[in-house]
PDB file of N, CA and C in Angstrom:
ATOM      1  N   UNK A   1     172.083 107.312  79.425  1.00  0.00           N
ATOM      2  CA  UNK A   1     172.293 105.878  79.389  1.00  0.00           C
ATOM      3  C   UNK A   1     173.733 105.571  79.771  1.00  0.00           C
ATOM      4  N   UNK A   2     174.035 104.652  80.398  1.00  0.00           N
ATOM      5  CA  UNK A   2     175.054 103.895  80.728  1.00  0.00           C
ATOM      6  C   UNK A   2     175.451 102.408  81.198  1.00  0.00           C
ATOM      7  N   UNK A   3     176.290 102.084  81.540  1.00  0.00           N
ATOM      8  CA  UNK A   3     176.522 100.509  82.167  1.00  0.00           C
ATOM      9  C   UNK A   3     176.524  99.610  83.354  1.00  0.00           C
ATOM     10  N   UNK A   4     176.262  99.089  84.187  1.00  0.00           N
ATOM     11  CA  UNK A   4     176.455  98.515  85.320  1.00  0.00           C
ATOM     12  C   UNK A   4     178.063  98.453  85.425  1.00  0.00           C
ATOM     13  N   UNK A   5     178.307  98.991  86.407  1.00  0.00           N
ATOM     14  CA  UNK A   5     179.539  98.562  87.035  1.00  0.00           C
ATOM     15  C   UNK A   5     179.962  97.505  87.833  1.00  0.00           C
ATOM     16  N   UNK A   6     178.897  97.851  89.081  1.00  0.00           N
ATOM     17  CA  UNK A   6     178.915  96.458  90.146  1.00  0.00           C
ATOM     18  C   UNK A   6     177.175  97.046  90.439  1.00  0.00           C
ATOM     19  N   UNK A   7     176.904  96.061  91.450  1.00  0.00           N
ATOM     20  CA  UNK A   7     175.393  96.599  91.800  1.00  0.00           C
ATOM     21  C   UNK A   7     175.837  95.666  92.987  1.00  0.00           C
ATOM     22  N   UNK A   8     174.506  95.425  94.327  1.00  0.00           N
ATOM     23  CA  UNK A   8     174.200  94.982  95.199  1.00  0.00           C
ATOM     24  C   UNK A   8     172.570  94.159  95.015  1.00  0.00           C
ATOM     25  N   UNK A   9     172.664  92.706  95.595  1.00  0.00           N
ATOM     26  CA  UNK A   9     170.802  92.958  95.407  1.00  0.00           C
ATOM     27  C   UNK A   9     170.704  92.366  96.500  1.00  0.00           C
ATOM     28  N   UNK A  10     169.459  93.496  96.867  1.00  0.00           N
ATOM     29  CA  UNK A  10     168.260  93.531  98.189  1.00  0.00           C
ATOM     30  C   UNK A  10     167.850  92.655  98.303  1.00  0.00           C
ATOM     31  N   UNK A  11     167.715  91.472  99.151  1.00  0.00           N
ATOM     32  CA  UNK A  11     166.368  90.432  99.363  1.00  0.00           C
ATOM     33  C   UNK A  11     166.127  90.430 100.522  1.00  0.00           C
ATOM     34  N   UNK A  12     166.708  91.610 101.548  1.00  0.00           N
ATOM     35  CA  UNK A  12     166.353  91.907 103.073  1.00  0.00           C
ATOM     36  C   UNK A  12     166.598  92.994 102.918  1.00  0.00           C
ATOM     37  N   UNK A  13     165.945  94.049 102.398  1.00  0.00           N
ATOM     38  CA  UNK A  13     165.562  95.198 101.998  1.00  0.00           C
ATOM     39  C   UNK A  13     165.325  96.144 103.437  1.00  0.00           C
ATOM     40  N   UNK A  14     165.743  97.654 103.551  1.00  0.00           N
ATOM     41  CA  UNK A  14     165.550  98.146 104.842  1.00  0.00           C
ATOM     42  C   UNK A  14     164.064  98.606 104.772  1.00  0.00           C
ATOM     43  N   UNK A  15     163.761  98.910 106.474  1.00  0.00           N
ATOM     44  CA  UNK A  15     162.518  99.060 106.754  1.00  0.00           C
ATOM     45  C   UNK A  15     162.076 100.584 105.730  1.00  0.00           C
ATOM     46  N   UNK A  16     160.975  99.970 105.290  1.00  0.00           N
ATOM     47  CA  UNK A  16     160.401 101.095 104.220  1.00  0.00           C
ATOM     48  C   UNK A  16     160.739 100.189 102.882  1.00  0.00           C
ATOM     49  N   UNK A  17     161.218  99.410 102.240  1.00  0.00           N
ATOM     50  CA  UNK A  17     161.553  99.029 101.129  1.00  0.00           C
ATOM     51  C   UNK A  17     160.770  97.633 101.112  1.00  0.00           C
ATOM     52  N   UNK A  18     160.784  97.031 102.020  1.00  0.00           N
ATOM     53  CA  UNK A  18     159.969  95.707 101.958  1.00  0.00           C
ATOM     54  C   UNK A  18     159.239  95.406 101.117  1.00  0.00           C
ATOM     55  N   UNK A  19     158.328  96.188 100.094  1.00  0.00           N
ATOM     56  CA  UNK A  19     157.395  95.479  99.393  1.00  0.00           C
ATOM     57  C   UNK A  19     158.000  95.476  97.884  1.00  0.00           C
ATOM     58  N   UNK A  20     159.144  96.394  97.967  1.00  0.00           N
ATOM     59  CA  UNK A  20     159.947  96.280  96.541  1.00  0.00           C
ATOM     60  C   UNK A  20     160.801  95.114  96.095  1.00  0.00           C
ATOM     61  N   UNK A  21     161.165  94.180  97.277  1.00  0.00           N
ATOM     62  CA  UNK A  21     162.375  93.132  97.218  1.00  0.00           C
ATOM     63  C   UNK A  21     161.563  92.389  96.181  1.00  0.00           C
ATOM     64  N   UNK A  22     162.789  91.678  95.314  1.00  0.00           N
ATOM     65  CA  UNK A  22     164.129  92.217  95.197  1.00  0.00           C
ATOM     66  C   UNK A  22     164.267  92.622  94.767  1.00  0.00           C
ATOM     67  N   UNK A  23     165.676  93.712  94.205  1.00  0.00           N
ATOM     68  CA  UNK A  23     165.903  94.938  93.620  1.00  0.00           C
ATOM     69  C   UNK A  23     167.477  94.923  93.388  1.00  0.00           C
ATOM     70  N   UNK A  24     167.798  95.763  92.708  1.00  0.00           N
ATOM     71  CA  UNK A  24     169.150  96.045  93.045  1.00  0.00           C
ATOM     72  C   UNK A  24     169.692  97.925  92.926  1.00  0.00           C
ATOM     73  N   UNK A  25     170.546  97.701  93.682  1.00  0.00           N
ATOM     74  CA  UNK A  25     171.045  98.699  94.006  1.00  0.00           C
ATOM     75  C   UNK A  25     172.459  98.904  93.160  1.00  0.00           C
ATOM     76  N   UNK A  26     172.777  99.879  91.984  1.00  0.00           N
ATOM     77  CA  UNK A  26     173.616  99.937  90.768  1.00  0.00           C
ATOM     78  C   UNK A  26     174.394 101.008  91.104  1.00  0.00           C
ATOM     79  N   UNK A  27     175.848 100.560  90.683  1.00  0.00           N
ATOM     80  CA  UNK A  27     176.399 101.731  90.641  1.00  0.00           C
ATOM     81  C   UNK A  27     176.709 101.486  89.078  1.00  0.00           C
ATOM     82  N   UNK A  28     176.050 102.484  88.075  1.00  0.00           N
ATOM     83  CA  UNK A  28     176.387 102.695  86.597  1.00  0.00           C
ATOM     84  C   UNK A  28     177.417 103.942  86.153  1.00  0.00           C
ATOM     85  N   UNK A  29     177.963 103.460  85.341  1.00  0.00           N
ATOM     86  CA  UNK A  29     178.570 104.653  84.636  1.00  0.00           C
ATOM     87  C   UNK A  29     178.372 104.961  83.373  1.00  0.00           C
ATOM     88  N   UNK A  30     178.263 106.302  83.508  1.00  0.00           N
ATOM     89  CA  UNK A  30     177.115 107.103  82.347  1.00  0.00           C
ATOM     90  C   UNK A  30     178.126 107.369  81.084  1.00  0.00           C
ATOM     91  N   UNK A  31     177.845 106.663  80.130  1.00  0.00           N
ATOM     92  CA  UNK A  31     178.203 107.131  79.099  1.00  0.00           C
ATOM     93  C   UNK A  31     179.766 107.549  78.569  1.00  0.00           C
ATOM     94  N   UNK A  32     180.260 108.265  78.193  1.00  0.00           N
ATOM     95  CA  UNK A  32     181.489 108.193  77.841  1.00  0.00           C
ATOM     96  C   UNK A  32     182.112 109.525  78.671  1.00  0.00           C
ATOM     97  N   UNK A  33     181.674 110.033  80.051  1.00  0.00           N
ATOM     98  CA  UNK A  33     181.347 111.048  80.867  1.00  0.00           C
ATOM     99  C   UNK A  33     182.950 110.613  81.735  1.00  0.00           C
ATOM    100  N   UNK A  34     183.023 108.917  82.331  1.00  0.00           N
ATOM    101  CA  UNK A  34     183.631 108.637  83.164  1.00  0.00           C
ATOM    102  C   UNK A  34     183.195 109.267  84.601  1.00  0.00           C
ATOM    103  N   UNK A  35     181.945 109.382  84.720  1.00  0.00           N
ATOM    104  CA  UNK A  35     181.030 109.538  85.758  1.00  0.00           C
ATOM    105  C   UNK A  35     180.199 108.473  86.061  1.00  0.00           C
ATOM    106  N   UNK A  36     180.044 108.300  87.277  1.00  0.00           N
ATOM    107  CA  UNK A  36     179.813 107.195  88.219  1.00  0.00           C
ATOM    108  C   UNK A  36     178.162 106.950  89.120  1.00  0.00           C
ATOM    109  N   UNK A  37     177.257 106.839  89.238  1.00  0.00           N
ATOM    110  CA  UNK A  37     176.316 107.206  89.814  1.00  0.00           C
ATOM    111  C   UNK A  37     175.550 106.082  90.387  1.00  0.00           C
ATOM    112  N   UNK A  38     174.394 106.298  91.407  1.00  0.00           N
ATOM    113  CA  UNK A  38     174.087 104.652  92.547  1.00  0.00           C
ATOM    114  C   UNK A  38     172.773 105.010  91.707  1.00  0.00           C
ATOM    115  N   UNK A  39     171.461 104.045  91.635  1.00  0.00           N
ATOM    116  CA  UNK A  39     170.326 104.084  91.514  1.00  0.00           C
ATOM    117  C   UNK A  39     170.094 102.466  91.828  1.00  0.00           C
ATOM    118  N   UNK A  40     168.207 102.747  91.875  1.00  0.00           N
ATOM    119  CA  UNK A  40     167.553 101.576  92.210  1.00  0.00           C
ATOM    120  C   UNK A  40     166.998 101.091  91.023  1.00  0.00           C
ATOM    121  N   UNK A  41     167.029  99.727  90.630  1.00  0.00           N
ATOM    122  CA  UNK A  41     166.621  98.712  89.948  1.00  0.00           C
ATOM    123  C   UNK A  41     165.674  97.839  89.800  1.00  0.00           C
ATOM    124  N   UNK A  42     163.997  97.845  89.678  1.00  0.00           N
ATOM    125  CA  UNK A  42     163.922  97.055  90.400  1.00  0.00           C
ATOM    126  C   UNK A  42     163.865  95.413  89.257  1.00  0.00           C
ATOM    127  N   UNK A  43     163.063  94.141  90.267  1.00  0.00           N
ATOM    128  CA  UNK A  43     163.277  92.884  89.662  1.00  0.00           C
ATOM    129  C   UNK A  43     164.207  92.502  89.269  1.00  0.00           C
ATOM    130  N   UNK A  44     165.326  92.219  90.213  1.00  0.00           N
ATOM    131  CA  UNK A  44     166.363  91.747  90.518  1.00  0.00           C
ATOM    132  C   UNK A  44     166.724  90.841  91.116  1.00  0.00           C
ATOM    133  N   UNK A  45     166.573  89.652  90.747  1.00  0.00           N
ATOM    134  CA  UNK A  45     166.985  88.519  91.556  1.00  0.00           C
ATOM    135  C   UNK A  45     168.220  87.791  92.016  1.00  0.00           C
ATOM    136  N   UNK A  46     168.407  87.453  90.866  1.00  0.00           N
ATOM    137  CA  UNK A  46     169.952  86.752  90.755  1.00  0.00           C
ATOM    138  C   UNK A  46     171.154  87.700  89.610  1.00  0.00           C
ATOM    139  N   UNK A  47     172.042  87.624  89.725  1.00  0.00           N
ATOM    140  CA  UNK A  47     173.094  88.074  89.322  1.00  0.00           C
ATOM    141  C   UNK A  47     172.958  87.390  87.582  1.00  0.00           C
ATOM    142  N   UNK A  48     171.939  86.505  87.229  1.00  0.00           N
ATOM    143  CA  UNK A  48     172.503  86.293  86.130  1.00  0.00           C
ATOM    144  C   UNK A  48     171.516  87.306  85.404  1.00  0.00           C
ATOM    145  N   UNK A  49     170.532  88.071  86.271  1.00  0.00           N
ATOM    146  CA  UNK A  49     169.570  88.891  85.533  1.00  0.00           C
ATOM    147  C   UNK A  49     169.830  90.520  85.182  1.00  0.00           C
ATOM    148  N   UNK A  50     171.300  90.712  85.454  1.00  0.00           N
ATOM    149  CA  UNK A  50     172.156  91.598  85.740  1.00  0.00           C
ATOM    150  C   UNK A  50     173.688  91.548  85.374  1.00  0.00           C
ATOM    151  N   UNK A  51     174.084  91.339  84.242  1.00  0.00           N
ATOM    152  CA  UNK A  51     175.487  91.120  84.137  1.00  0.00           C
ATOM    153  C   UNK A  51     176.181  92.668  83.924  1.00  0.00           C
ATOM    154  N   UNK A  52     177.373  92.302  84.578  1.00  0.00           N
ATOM    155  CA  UNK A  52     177.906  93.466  84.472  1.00  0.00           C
ATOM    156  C   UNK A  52     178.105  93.967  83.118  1.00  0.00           C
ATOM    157  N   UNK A  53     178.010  95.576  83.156  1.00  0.00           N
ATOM    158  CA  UNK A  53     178.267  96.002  81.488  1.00  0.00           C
ATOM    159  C   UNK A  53     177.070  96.084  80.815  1.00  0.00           C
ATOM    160  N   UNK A  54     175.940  95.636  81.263  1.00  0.00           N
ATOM    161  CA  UNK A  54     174.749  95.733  80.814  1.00  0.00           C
ATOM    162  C   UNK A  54     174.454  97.474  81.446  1.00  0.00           C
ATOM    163  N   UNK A  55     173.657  97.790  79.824  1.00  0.00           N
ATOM    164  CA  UNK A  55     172.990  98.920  79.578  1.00  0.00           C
ATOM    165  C   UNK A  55     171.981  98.873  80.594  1.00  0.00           C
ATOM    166  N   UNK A  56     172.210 100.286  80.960  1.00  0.00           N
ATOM    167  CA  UNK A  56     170.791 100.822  81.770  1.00  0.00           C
ATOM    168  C   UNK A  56     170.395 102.261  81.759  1.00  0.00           C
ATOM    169  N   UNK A  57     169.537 102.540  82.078  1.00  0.00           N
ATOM    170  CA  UNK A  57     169.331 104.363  81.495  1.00  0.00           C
ATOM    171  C   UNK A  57     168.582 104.656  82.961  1.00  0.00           C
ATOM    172  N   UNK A  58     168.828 105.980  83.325  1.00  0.00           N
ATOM    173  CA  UNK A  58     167.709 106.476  84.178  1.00  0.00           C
ATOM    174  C   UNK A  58     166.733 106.797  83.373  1.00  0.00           C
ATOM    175  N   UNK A  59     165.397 106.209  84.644  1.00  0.00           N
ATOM    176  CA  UNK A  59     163.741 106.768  84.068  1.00  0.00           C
ATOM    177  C   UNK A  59     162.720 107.810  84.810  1.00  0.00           C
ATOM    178  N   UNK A  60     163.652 107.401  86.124  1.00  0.00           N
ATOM    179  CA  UNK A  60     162.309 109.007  87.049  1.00  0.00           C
ATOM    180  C   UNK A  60     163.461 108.907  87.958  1.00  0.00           C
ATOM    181  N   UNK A  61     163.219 109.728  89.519  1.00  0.00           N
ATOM    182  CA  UNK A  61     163.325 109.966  90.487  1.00  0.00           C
ATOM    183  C   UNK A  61     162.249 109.911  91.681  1.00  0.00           C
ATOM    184  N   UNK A  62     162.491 109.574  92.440  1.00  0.00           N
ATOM    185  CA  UNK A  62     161.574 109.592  93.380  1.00  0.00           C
ATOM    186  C   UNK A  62     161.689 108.902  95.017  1.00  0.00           C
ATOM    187  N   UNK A  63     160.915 108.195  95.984  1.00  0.00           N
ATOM    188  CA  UNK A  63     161.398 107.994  96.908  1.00  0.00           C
ATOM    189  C   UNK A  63     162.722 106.903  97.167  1.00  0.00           C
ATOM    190  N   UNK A  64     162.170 106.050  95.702  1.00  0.00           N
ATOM    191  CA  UNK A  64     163.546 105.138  96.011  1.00  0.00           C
ATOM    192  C   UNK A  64     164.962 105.957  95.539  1.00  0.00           C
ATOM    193  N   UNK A  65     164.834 106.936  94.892  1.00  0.00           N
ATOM    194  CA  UNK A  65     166.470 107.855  94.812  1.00  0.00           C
ATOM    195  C   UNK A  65     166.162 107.391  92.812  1.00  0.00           C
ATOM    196  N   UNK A  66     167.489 107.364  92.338  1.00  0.00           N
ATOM    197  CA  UNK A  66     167.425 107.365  90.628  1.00  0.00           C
ATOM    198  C   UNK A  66     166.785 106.143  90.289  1.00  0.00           C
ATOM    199  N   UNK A  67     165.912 106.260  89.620  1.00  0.00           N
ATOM    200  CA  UNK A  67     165.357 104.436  89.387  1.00  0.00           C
ATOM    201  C   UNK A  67     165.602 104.551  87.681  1.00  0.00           C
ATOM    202  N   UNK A  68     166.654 103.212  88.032  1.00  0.00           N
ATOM    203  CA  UNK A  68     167.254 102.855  86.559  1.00  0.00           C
ATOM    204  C   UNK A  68     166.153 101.538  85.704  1.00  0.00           C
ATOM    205  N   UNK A  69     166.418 101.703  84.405  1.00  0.00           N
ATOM    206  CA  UNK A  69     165.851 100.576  83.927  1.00  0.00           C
ATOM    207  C   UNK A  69     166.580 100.017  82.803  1.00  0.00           C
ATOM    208  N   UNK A  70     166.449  98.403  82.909  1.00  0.00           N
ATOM    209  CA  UNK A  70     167.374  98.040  81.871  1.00  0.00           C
ATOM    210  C   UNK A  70     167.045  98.702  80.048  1.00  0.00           C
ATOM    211  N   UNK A  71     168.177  98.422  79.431  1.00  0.00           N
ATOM    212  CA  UNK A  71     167.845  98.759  77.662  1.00  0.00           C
ATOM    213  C   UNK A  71     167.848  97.175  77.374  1.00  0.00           C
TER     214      UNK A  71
END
């Protein structure tokens, strides 16, 4: 588990991602590690559904890369 740092969100998502928009794309930092890491998010719309500092944990891996989910 860790925090949002900054993130990005998708609503013109690259080819292959299209049916996931929107999403966001997180860079979190894990825990008290001071390690840094990107994963995908999804249902992400607006920035207010995402504040920075908000908890998030990884839950699988797979084609979209680390898929985080909020706590």
């Amino acid at each position: 588990a860790g925090k949002v740092v900054t993130y990005t969100i998708m609503t013109v998502p690259p080819a292959g991602f299209e049916n996931l928009a929107p999403y966001a794309w997180v860079v979190m930092e894990l825990g008290d590690y001071n390690l840094r890491i990107s994963g995908f998010l999804a249902n992400i719309q607006k920035p207010e559904d995402l504040p920075i500092g908000a908890a998030v944990k990884v839950v699988d891996f797979d084609d979209r890369g680390i898929v985080l989910e909020k706590m």
